[in-house]
N, C-alpha and C. Protein backbone atom coordinates (compact mmCIF):
# COMPACT_ATOMS: atom_id res chain seq x y z
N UNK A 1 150.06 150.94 15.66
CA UNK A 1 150.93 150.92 16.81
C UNK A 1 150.09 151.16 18.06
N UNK A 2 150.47 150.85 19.30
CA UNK A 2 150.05 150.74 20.44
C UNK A 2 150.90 151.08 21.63
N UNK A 3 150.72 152.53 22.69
CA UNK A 3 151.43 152.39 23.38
C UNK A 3 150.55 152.93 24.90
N UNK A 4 151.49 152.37 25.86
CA UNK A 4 150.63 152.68 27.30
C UNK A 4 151.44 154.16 27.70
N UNK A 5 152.59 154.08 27.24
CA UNK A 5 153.04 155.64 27.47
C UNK A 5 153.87 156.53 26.48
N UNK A 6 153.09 158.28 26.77
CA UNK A 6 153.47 158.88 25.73
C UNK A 6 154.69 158.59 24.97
N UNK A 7 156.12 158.61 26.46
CA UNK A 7 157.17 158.58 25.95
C UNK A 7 158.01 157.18 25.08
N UNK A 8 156.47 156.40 25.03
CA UNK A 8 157.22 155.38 23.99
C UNK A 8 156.74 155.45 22.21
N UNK A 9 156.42 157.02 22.28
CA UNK A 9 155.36 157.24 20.78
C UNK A 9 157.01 157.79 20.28
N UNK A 10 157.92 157.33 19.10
CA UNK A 10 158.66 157.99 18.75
C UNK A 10 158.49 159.80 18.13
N UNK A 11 159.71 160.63 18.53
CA UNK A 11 159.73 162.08 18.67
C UNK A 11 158.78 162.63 17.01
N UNK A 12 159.41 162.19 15.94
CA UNK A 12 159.06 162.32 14.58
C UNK A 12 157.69 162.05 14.32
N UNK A 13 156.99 160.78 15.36
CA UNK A 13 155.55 160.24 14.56
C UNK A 13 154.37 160.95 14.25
N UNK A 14 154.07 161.22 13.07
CA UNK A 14 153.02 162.24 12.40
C UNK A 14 152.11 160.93 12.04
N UNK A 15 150.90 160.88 12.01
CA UNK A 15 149.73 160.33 11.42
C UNK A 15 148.46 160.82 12.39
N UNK A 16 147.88 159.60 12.17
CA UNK A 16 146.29 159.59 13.16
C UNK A 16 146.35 158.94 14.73
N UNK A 17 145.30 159.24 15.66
CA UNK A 17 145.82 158.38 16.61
C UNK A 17 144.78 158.82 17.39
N UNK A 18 144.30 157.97 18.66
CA UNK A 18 142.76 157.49 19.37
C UNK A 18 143.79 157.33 20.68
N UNK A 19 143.19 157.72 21.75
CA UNK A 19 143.81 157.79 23.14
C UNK A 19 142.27 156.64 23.12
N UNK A 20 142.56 155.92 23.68
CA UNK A 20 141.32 154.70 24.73
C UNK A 20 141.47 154.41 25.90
N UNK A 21 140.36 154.36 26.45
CA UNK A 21 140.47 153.89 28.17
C UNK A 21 140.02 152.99 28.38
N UNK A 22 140.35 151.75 28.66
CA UNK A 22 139.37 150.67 28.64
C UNK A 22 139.40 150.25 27.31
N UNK A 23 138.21 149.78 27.08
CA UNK A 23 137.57 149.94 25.58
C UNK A 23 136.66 151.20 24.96
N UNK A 24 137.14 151.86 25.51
CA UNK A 24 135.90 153.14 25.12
C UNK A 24 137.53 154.33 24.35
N UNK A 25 136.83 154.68 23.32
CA UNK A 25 137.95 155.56 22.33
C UNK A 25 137.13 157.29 23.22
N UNK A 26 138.11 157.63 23.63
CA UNK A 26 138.22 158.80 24.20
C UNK A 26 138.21 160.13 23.42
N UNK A 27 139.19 159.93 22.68
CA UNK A 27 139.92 161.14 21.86
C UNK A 27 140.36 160.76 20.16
N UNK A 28 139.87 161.00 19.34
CA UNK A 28 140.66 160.45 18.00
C UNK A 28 141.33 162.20 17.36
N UNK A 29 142.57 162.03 17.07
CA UNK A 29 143.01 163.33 16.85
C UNK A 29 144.26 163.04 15.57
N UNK A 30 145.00 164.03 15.23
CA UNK A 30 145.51 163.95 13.72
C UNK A 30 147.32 164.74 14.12
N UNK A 31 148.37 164.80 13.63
CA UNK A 31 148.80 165.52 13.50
C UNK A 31 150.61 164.63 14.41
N UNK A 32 151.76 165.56 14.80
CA UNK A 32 152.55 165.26 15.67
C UNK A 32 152.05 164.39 16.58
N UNK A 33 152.24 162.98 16.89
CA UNK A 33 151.54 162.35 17.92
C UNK A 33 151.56 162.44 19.09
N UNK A 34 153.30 162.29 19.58
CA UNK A 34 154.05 162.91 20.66
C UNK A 34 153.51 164.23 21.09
N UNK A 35 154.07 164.91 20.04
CA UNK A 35 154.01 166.47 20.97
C UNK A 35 152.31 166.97 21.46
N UNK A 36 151.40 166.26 20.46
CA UNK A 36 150.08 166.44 20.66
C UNK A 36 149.96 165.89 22.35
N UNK A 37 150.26 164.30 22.17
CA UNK A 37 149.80 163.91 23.66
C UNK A 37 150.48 164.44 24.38
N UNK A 38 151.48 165.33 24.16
CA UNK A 38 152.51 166.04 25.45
C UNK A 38 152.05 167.76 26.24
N UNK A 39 150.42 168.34 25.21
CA UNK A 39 149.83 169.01 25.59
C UNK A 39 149.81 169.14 27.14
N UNK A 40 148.99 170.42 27.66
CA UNK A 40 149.06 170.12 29.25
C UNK A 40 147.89 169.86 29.58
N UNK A 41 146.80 170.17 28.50
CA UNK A 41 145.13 169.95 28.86
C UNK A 41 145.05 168.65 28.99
N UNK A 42 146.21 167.34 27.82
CA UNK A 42 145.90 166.34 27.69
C UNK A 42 146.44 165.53 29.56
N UNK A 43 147.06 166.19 30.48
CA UNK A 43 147.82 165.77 30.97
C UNK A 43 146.89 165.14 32.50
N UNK A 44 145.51 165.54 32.30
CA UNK A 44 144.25 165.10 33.14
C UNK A 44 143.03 164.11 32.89
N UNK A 45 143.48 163.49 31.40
CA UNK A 45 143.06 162.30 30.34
C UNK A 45 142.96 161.16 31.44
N UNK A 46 141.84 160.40 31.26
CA UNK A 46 142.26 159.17 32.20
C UNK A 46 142.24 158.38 30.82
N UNK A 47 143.35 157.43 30.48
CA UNK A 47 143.53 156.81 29.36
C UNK A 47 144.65 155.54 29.72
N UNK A 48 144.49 154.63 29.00
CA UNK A 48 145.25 153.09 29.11
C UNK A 48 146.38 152.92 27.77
N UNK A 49 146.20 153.81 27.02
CA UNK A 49 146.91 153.27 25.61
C UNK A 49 146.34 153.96 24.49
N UNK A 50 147.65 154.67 23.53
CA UNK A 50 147.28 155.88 22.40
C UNK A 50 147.55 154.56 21.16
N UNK A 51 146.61 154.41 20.60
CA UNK A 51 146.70 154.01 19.08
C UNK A 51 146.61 154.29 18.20
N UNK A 52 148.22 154.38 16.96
CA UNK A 52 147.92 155.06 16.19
C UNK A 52 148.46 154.59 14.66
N UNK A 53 148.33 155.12 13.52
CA UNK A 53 148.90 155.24 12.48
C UNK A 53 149.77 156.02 12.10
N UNK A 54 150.56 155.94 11.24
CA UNK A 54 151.51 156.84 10.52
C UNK A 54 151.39 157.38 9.35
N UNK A 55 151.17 158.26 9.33
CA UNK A 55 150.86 158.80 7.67
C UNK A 55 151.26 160.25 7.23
N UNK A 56 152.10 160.09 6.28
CA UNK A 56 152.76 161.33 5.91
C UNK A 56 151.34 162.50 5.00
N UNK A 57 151.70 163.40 5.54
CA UNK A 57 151.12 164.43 4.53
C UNK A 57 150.16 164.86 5.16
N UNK A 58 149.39 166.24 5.25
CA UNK A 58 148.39 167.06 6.14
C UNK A 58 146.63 166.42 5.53
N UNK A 59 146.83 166.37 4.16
CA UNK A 59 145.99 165.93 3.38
C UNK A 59 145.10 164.35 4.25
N UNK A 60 145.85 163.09 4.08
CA UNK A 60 145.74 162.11 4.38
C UNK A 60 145.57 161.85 5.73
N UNK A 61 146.07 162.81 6.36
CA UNK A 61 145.78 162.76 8.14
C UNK A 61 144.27 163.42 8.41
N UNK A 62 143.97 164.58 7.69
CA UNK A 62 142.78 165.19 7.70
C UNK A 62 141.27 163.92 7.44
N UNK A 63 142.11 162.98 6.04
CA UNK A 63 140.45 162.58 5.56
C UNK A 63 140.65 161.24 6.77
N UNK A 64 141.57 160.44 7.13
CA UNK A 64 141.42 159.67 7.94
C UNK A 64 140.70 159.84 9.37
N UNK A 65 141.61 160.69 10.05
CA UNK A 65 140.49 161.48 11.49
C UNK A 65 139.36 161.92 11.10
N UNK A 66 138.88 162.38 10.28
CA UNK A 66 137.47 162.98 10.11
C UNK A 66 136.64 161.06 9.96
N UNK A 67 137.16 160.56 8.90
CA UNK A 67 136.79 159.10 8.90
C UNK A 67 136.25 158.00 10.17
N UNK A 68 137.35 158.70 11.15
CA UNK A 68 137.15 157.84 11.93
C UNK A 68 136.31 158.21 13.36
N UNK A 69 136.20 159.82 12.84
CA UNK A 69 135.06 160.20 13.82
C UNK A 69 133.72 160.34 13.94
N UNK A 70 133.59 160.22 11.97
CA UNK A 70 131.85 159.57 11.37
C UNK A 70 131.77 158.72 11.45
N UNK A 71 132.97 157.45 11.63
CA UNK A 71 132.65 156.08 12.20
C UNK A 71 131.97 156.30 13.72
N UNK A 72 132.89 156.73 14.20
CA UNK A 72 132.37 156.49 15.95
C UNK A 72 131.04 157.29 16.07
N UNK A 73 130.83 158.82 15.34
CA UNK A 73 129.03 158.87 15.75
C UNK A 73 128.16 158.03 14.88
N UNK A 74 128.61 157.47 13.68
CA UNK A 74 127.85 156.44 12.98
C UNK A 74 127.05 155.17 14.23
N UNK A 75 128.13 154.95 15.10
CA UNK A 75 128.10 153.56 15.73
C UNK A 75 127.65 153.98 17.27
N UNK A 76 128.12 155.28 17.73
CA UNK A 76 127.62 155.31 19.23
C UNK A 76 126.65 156.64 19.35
N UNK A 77 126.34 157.31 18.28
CA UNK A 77 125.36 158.48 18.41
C UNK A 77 125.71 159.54 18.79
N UNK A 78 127.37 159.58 19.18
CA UNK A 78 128.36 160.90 19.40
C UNK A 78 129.70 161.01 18.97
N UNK A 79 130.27 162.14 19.41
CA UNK A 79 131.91 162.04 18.98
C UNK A 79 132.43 161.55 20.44
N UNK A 80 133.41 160.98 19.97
CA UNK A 80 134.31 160.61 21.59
C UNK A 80 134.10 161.89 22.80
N UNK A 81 134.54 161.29 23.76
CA UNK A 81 134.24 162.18 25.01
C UNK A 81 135.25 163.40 24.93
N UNK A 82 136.60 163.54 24.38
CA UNK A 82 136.78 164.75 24.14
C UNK A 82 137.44 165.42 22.88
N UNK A 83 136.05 164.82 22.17
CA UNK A 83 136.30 164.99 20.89
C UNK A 83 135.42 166.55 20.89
N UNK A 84 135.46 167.92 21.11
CA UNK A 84 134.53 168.67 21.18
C UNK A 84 133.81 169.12 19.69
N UNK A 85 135.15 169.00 19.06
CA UNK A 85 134.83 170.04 17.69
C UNK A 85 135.34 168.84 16.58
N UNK A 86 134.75 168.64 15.09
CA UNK A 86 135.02 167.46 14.35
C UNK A 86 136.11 167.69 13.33
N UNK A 87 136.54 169.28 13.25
CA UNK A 87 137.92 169.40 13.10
C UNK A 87 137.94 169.50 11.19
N UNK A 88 138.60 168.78 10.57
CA UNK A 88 138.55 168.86 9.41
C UNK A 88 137.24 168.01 8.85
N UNK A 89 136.44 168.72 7.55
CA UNK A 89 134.80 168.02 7.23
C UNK A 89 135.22 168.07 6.08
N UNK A 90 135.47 166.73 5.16
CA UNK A 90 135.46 166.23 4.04
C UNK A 90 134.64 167.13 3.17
N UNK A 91 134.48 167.92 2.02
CA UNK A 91 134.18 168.40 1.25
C UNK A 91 133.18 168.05 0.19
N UNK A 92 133.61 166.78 0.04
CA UNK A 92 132.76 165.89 -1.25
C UNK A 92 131.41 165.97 -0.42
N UNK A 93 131.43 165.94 0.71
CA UNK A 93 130.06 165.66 1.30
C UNK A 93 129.40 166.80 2.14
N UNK A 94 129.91 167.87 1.68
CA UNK A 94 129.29 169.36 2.56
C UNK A 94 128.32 169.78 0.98
């Protein structure tokens, strides 16, 4: 899914989800999608559009965001710009 504003992320949507600006992935984060982007820190983001998935269960949201944030330092040599901390670390590989 794809939206330019928070209030079109339905109230319920739990999965994964990447705030982007441009083409550059900003933020990849896990959890309530809505209420996450409805933070007040998030509310100084310069961003174009939150993309995200849906996925039930704490489990499956954990290995996906972690997934997709060893993708992005795999490919650009960092975590997104406010990605500070990498949050949940897959196990099989610690």
């Amino acid at each position: 899914h794809r939206v330019s504003k928070v209030e079109d992320i339905p109230v319920q949507a739990s999965g994964v989800y990447r705030y982007m600006n441009k083409d550059e992935v900003i933020y990849i984060g896990r959890g309530m999608i809505r209420q996450r982007a409805s933070l007040p820190e998030r509310s100084e983001w310069e961003f174009d559009r939150i993309e995200y998935s849906l996925l039930d269960g704490e489990k499956a949201q954990m290995y996906w965001e972690d997934w997709w944030i060893d993708w992005h330092e795999k490919r650009y040599g960092k975590k997104p710009t406010h990605n500070r901390v990498r949050g949940f670390q897959r196990r099989s590989e610690s």
